[in-house]
PDB file of N, CA and C in Angstrom:
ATOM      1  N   UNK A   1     -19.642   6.989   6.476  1.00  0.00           N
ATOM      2  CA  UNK A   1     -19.130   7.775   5.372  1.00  0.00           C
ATOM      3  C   UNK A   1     -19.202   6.917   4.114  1.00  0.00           C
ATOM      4  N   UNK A   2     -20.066   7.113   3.265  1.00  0.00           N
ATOM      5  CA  UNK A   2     -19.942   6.647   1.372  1.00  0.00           C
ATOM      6  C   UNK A   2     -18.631   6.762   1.193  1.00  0.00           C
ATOM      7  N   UNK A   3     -18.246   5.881   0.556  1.00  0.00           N
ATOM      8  CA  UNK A   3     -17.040   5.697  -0.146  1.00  0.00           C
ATOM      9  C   UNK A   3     -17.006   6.250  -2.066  1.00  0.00           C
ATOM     10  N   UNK A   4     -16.406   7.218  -2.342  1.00  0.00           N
ATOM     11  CA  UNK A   4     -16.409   7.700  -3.517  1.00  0.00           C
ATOM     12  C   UNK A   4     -15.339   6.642  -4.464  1.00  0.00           C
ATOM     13  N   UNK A   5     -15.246   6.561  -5.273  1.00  0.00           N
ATOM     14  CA  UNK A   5     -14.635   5.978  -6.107  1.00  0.00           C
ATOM     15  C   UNK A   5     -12.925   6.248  -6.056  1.00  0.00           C
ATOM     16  N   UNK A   6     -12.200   5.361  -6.498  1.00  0.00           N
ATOM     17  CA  UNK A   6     -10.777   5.716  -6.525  1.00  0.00           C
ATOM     18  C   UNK A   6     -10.952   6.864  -7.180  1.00  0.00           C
ATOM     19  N   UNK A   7      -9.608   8.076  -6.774  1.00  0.00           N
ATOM     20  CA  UNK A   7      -9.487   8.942  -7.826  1.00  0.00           C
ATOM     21  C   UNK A   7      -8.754   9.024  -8.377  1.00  0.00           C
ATOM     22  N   UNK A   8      -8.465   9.183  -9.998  1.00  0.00           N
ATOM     23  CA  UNK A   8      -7.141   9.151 -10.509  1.00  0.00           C
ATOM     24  C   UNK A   8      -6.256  10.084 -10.450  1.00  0.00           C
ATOM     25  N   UNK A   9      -6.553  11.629  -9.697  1.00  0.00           N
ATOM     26  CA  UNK A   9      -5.591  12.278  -9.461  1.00  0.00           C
ATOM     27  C   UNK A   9      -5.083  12.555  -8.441  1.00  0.00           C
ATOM     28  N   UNK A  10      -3.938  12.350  -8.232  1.00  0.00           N
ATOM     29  CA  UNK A  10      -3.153  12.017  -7.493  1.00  0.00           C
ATOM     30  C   UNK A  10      -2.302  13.545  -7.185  1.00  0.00           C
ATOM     31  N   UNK A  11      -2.194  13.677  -5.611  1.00  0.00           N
ATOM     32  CA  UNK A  11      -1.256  14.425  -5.296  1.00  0.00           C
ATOM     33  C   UNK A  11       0.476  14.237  -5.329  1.00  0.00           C
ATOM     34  N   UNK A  12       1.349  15.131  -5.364  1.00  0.00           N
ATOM     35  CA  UNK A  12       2.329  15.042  -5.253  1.00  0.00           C
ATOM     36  C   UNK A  12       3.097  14.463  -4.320  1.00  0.00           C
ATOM     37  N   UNK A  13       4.041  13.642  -3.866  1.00  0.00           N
ATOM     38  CA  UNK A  13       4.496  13.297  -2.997  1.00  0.00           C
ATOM     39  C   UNK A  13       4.901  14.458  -1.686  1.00  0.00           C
ATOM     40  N   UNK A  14       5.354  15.627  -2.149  1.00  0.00           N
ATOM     41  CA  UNK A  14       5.844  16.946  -1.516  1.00  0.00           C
ATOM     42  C   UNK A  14       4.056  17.244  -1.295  1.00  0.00           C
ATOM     43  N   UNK A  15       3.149  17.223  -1.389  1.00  0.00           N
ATOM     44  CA  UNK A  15       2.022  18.095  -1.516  1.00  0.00           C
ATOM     45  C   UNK A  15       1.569  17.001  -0.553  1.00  0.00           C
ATOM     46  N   UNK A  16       1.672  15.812   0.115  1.00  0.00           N
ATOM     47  CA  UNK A  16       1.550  14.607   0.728  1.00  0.00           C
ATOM     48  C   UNK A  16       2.469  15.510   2.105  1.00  0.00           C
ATOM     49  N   UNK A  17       3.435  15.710   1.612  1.00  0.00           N
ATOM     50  CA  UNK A  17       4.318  15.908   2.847  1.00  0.00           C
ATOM     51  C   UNK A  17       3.943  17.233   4.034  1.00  0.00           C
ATOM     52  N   UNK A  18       3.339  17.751   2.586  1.00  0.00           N
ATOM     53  CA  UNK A  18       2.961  19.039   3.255  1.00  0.00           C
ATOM     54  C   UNK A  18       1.683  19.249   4.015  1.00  0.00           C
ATOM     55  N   UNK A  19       1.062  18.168   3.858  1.00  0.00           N
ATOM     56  CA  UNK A  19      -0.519  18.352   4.624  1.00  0.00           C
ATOM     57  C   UNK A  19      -0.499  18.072   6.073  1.00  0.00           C
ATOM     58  N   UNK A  20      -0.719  19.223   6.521  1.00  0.00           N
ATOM     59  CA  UNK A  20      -1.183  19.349   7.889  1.00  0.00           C
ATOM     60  C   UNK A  20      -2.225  18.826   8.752  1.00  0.00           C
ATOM     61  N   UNK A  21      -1.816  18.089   9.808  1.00  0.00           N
ATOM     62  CA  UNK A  21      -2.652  16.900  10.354  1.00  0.00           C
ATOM     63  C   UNK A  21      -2.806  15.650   9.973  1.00  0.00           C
ATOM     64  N   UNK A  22      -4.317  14.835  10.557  1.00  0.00           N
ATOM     65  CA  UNK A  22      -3.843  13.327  10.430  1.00  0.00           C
ATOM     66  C   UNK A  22      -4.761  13.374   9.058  1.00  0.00           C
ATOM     67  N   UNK A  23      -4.188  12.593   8.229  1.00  0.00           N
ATOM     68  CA  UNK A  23      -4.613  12.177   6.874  1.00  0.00           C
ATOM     69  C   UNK A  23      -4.649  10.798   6.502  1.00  0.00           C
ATOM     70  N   UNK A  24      -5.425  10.319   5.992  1.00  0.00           N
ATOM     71  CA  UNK A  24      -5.321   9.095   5.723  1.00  0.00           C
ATOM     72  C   UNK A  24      -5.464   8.663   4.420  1.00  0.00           C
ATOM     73  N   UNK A  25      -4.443   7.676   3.559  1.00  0.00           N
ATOM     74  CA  UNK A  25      -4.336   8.055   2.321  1.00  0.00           C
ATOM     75  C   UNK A  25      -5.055   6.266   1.856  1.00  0.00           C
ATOM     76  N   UNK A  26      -5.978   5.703   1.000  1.00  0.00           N
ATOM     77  CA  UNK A  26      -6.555   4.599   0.845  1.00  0.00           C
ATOM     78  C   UNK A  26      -5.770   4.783  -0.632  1.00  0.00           C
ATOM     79  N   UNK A  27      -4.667   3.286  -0.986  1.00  0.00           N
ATOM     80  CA  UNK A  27      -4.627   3.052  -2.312  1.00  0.00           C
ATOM     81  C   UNK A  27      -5.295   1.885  -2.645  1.00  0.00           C
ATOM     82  N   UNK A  28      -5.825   2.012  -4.162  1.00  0.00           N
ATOM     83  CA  UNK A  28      -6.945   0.742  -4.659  1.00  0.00           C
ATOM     84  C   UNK A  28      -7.362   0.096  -6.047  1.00  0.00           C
ATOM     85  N   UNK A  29      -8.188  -0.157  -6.522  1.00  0.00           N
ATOM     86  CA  UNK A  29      -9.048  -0.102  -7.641  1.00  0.00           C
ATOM     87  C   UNK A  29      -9.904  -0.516  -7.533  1.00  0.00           C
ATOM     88  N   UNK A  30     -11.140  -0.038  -8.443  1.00  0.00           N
ATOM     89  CA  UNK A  30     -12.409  -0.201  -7.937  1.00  0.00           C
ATOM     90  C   UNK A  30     -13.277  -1.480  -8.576  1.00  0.00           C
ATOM     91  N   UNK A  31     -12.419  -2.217  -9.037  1.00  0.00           N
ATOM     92  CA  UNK A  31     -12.567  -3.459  -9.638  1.00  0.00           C
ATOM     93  C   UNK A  31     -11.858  -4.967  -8.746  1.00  0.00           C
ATOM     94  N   UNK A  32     -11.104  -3.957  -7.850  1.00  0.00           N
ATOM     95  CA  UNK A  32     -10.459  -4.838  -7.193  1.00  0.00           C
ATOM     96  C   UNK A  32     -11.250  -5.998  -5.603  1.00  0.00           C
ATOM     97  N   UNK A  33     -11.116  -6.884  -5.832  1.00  0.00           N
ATOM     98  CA  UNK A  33     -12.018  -8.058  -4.992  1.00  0.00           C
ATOM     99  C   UNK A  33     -11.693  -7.304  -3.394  1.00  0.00           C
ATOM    100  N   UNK A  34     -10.629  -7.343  -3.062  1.00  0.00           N
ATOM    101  CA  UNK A  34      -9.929  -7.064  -1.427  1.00  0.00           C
ATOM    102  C   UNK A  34     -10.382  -5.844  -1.583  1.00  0.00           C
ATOM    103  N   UNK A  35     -10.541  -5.099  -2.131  1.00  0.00           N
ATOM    104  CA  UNK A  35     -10.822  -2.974  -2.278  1.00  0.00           C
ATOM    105  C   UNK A  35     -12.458  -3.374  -1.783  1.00  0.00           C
ATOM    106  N   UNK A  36     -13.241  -3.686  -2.659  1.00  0.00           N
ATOM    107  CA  UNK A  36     -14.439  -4.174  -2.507  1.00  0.00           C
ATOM    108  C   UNK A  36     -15.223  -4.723  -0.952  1.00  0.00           C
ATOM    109  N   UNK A  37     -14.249  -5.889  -0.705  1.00  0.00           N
ATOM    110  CA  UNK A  37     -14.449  -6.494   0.609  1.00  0.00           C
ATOM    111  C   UNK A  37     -13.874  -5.642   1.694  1.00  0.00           C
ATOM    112  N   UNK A  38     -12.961  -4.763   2.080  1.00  0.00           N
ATOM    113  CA  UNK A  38     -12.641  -3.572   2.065  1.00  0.00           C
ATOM    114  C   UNK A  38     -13.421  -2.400   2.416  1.00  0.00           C
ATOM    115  N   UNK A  39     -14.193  -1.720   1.991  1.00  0.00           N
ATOM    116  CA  UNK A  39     -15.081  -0.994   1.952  1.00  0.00           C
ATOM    117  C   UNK A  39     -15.811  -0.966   2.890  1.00  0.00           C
ATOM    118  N   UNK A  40     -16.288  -1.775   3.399  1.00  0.00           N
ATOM    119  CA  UNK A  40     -17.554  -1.384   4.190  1.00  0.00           C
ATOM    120  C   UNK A  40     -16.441  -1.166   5.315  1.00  0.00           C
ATOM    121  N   UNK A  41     -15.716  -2.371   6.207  1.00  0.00           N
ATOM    122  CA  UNK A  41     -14.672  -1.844   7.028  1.00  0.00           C
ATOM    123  C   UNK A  41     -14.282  -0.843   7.186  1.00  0.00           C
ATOM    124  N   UNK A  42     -14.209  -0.035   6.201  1.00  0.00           N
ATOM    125  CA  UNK A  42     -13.163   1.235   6.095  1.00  0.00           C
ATOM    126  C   UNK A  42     -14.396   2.056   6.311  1.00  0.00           C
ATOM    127  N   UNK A  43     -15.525   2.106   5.765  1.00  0.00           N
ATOM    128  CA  UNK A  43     -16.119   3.357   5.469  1.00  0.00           C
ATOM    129  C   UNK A  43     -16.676   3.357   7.282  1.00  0.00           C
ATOM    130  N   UNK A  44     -16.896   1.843   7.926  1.00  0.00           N
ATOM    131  CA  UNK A  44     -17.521   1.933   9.364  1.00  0.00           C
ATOM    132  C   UNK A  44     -16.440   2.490   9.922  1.00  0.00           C
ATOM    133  N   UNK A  45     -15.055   2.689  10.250  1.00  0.00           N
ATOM    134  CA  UNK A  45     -14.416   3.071  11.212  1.00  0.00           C
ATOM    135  C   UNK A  45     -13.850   4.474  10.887  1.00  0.00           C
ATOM    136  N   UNK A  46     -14.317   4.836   9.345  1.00  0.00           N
ATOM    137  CA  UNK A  46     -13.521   6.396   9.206  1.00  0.00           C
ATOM    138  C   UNK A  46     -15.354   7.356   9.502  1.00  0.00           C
ATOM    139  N   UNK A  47     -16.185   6.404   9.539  1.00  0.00           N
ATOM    140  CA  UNK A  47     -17.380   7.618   9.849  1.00  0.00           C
ATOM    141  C   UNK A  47     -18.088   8.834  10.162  1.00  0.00           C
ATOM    142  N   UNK A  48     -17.107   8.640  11.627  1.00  0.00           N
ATOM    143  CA  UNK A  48     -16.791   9.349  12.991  1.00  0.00           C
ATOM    144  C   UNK A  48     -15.514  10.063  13.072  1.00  0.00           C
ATOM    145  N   UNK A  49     -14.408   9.763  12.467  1.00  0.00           N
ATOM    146  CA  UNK A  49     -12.981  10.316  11.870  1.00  0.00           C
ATOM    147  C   UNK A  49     -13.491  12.026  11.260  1.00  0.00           C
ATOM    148  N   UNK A  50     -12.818  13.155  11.912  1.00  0.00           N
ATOM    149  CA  UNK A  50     -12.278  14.310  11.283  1.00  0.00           C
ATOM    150  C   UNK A  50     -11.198  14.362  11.040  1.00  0.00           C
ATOM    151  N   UNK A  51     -10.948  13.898   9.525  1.00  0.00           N
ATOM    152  CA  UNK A  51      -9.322  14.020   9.015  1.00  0.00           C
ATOM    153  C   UNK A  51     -10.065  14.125   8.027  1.00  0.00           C
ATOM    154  N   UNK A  52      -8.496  14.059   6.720  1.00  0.00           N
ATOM    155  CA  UNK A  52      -8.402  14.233   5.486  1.00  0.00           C
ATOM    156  C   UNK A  52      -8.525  13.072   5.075  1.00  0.00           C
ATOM    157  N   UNK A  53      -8.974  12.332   3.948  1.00  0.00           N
ATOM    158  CA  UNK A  53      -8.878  10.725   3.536  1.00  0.00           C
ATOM    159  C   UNK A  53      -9.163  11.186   1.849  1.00  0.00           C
ATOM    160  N   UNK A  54      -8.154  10.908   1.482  1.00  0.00           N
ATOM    161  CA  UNK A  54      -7.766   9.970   0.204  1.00  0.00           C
ATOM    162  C   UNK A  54      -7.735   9.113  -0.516  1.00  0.00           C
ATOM    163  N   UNK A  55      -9.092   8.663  -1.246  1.00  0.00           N
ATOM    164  CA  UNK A  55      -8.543   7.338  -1.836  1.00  0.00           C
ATOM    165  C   UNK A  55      -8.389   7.388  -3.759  1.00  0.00           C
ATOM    166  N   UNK A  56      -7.433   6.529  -3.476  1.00  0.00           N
ATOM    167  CA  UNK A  56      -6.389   7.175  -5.031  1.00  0.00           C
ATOM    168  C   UNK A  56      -6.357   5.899  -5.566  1.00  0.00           C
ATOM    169  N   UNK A  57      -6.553   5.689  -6.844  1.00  0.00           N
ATOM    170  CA  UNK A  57      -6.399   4.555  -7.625  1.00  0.00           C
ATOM    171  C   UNK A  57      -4.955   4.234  -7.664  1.00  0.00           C
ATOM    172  N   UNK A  58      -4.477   3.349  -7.961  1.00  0.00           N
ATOM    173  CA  UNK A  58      -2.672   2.562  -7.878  1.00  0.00           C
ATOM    174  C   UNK A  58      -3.043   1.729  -8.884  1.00  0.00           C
ATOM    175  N   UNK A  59      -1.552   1.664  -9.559  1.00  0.00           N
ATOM    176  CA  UNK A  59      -1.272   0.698 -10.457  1.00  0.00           C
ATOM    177  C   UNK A  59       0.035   1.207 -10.621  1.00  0.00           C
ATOM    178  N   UNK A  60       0.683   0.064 -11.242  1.00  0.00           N
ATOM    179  CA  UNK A  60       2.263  -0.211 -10.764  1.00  0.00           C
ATOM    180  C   UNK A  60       2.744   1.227 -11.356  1.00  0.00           C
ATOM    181  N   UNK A  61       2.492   2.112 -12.592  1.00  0.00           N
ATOM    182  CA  UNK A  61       3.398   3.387 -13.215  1.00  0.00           C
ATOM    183  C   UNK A  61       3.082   4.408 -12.600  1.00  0.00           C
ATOM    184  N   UNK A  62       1.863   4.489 -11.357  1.00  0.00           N
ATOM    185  CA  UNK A  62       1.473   5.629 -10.721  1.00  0.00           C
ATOM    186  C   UNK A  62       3.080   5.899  -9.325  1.00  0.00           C
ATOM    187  N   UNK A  63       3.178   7.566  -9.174  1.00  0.00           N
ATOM    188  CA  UNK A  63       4.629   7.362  -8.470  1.00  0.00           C
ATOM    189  C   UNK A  63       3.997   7.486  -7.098  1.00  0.00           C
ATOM    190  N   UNK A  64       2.790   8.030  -6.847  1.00  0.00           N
ATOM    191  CA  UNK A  64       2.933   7.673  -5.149  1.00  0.00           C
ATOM    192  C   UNK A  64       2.634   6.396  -4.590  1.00  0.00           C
ATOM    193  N   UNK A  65       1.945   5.788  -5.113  1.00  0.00           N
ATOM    194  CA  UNK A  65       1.771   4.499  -4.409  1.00  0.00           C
ATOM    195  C   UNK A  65       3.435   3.864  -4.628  1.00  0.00           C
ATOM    196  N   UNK A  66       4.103   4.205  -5.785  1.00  0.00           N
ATOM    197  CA  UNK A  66       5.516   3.284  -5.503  1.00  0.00           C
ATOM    198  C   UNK A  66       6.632   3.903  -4.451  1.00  0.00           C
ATOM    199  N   UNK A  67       6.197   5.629  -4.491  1.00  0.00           N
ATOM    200  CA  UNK A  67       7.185   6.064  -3.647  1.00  0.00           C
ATOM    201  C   UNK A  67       6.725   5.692  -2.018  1.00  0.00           C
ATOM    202  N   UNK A  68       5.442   5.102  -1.425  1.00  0.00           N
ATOM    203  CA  UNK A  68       5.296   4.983  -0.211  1.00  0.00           C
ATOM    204  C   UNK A  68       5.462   3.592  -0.360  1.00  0.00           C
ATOM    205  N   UNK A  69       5.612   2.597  -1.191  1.00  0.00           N
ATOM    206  CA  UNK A  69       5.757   1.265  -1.215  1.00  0.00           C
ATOM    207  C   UNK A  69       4.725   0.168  -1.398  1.00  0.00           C
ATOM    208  N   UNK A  70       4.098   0.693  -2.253  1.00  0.00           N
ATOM    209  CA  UNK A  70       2.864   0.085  -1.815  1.00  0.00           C
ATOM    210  C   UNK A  70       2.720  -0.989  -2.730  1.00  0.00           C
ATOM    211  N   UNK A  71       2.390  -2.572  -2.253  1.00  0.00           N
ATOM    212  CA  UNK A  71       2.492  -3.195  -2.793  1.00  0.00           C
ATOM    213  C   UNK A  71       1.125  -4.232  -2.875  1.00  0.00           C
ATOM    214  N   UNK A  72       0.424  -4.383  -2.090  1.00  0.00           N
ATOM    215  CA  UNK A  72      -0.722  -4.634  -2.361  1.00  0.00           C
ATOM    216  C   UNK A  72      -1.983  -3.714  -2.065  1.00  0.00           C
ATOM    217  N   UNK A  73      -3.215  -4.223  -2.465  1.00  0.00           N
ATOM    218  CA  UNK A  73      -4.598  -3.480  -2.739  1.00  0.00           C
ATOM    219  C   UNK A  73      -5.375  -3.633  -1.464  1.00  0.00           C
ATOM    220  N   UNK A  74      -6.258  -3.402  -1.000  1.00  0.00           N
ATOM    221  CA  UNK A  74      -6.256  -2.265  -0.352  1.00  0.00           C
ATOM    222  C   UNK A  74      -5.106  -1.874   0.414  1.00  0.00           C
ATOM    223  N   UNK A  75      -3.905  -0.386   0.110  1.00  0.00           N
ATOM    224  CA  UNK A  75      -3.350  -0.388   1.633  1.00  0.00           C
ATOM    225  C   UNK A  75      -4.179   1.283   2.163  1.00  0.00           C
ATOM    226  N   UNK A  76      -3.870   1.495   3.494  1.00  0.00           N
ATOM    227  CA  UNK A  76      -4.455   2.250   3.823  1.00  0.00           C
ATOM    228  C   UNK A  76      -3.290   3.656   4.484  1.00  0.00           C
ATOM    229  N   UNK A  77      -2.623   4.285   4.411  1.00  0.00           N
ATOM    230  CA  UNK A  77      -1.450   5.012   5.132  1.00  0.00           C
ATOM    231  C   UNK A  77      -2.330   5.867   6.083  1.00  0.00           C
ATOM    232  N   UNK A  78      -1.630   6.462   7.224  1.00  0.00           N
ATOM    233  CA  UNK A  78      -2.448   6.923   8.015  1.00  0.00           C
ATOM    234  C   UNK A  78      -0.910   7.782   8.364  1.00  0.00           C
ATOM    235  N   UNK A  79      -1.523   9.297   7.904  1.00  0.00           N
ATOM    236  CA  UNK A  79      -0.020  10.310   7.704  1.00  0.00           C
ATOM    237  C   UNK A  79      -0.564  11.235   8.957  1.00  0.00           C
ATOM    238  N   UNK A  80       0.471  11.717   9.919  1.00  0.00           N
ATOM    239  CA  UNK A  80       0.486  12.769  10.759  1.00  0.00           C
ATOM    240  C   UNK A  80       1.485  13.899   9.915  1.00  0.00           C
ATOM    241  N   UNK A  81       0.772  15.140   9.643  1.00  0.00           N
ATOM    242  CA  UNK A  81       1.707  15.805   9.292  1.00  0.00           C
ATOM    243  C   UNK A  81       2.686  15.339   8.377  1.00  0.00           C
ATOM    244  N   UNK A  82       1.778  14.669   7.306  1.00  0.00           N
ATOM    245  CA  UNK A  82       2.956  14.472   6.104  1.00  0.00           C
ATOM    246  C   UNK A  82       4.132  12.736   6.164  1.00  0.00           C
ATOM    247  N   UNK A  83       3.357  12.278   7.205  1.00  0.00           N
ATOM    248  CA  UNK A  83       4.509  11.443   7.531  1.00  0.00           C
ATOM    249  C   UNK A  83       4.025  10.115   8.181  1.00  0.00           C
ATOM    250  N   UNK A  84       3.851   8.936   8.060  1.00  0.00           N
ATOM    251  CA  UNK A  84       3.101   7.867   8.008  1.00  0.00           C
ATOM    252  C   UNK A  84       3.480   7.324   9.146  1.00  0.00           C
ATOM    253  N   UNK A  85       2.741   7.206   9.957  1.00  0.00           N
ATOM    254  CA  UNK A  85       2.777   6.660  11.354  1.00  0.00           C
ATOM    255  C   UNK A  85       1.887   5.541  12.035  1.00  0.00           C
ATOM    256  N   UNK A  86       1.195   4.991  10.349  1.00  0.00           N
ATOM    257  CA  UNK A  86       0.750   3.293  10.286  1.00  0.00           C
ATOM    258  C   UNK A  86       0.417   3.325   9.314  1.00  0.00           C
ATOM    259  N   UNK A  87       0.055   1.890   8.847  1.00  0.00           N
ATOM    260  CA  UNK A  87      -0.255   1.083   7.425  1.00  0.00           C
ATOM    261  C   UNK A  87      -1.199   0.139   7.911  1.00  0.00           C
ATOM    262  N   UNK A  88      -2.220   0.270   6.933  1.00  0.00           N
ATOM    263  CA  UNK A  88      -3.414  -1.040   7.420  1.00  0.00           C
ATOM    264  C   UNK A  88      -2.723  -2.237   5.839  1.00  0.00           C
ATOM    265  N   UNK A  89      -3.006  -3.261   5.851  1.00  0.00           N
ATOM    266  CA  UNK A  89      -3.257  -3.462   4.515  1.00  0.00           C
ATOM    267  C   UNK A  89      -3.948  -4.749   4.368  1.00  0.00           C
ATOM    268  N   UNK A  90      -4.783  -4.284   3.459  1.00  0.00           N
ATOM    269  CA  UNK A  90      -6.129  -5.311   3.221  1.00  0.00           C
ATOM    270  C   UNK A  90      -6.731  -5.916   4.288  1.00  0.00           C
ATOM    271  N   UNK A  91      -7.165  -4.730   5.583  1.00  0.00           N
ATOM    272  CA  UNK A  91      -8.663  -5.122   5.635  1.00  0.00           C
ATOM    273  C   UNK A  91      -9.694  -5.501   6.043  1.00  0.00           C
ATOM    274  N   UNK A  92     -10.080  -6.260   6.845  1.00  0.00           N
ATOM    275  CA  UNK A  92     -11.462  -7.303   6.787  1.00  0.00           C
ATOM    276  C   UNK A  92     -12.064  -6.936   7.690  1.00  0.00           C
ATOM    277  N   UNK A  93     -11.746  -5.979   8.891  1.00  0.00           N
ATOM    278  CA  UNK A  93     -12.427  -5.778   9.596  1.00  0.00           C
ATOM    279  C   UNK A  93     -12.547  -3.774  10.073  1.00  0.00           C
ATOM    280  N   UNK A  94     -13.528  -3.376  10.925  1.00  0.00           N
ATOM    281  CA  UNK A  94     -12.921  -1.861  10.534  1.00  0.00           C
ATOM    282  C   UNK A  94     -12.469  -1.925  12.232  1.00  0.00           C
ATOM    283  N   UNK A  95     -12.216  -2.801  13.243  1.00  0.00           N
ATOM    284  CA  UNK A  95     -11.010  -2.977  14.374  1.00  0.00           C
ATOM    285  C   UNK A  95      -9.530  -2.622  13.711  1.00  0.00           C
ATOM    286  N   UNK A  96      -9.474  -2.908  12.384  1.00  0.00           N
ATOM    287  CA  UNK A  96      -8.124  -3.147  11.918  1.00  0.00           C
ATOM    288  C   UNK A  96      -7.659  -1.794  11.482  1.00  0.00           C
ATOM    289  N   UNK A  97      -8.905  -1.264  10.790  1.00  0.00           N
ATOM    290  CA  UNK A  97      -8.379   0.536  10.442  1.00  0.00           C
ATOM    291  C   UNK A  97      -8.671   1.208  11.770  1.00  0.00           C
ATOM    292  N   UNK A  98      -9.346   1.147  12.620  1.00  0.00           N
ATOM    293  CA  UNK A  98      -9.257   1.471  14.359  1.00  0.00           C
ATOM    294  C   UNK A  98      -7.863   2.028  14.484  1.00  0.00           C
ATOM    295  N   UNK A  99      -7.458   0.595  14.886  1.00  0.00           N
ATOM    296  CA  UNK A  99      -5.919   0.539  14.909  1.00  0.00           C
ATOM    297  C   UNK A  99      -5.180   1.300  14.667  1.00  0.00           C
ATOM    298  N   UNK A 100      -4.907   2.356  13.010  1.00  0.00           N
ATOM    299  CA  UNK A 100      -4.750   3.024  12.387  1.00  0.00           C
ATOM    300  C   UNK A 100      -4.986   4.208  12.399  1.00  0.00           C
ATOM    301  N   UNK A 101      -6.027   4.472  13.212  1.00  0.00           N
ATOM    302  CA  UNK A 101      -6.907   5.663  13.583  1.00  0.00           C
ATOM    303  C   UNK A 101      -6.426   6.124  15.073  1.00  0.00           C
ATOM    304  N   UNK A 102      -6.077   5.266  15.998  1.00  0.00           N
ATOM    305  CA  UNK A 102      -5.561   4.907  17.267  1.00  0.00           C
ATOM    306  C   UNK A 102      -4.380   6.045  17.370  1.00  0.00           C
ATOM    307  N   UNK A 103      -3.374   5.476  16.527  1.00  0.00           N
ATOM    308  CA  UNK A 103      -1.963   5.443  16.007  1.00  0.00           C
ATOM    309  C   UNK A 103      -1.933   7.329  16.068  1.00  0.00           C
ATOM    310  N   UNK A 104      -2.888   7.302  15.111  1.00  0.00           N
ATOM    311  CA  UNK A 104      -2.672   8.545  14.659  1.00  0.00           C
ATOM    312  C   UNK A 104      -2.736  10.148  15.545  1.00  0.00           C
ATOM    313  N   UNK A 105      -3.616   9.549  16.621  1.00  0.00           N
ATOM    314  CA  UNK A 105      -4.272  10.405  17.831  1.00  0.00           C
ATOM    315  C   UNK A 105      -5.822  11.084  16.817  1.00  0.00           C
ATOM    316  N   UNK A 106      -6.928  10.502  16.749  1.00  0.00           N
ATOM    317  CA  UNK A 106      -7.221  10.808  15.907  1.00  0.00           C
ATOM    318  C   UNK A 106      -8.178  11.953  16.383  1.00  0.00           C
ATOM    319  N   UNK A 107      -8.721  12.051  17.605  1.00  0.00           N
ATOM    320  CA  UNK A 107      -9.295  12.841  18.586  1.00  0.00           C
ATOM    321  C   UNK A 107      -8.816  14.071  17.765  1.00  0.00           C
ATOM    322  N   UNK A 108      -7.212  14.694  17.638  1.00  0.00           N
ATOM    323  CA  UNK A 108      -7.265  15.909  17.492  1.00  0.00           C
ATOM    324  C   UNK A 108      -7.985  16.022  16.191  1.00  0.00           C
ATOM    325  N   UNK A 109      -8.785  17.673  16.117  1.00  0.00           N
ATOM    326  CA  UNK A 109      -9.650  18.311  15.062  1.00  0.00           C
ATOM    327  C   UNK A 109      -8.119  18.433  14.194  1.00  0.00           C
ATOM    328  N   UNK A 110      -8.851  17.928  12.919  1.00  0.00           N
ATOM    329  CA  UNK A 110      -7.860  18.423  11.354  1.00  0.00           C
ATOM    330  C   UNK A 110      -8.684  19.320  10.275  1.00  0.00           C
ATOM    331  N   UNK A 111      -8.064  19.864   9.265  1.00  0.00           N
ATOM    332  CA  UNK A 111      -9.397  20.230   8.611  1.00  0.00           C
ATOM    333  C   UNK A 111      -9.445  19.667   7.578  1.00  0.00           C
ATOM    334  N   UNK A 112     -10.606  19.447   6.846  1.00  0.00           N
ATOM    335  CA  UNK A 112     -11.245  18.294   5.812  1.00  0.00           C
ATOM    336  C   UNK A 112     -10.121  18.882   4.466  1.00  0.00           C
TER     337      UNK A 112
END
């Protein structure tokens, strides 16, 4: 899967809560060294993944990355039904977003 660029618009935290199935939410910037190194990892282990994936630019005044806590670059949330049931953060390998994918049951069909 190509990796599209952070996006700057951002869903609602409630509009987060409300999405049905496994979702996976990537916060970043696209200038950022770890986002960068990052990337290929992520894009090899979400390939094969039918979920929703998100990746949203962060910086400290944006409110979802502060309302899920997010404190460094790349993190990765991995939401069942609205509700985060792992965290990758920063990276280096795509065993590590696996992991994440694992967690989630990722087998079941979601829709894009």
């Amino acid at each position: 899967m190509p990796l599209q660029p952070y996006s700057r618009e951002h869903p609602t935290r409630e509009a987060v809560a409300a999405m049905p199935g496994n979702v996976v939410i990537e916060f970043g910037m696209d200038w950022c060294p770890h986002c960068q190194q990052a990337a290929g990892p992520v894009s090899k282990a979400l390939a094969a993944a039918t979920l929703q994936y998100l990746r949203l630019e962060d910086e400290r005044a944006r409110p979802l990355g502060r309302n899920f806590k997010v404190k460094l670059w790349p993190t990765l949330l991995f939401l069942q039904d609205g509700v985060e049931v792992a965290r990758v953060v920063r990276p280096t390998m795509a065993a590590e977003v696996m992991t994440g994918l694992e967690q989630l049951g990722s087998n079941k069909e979601v829709r894009p």
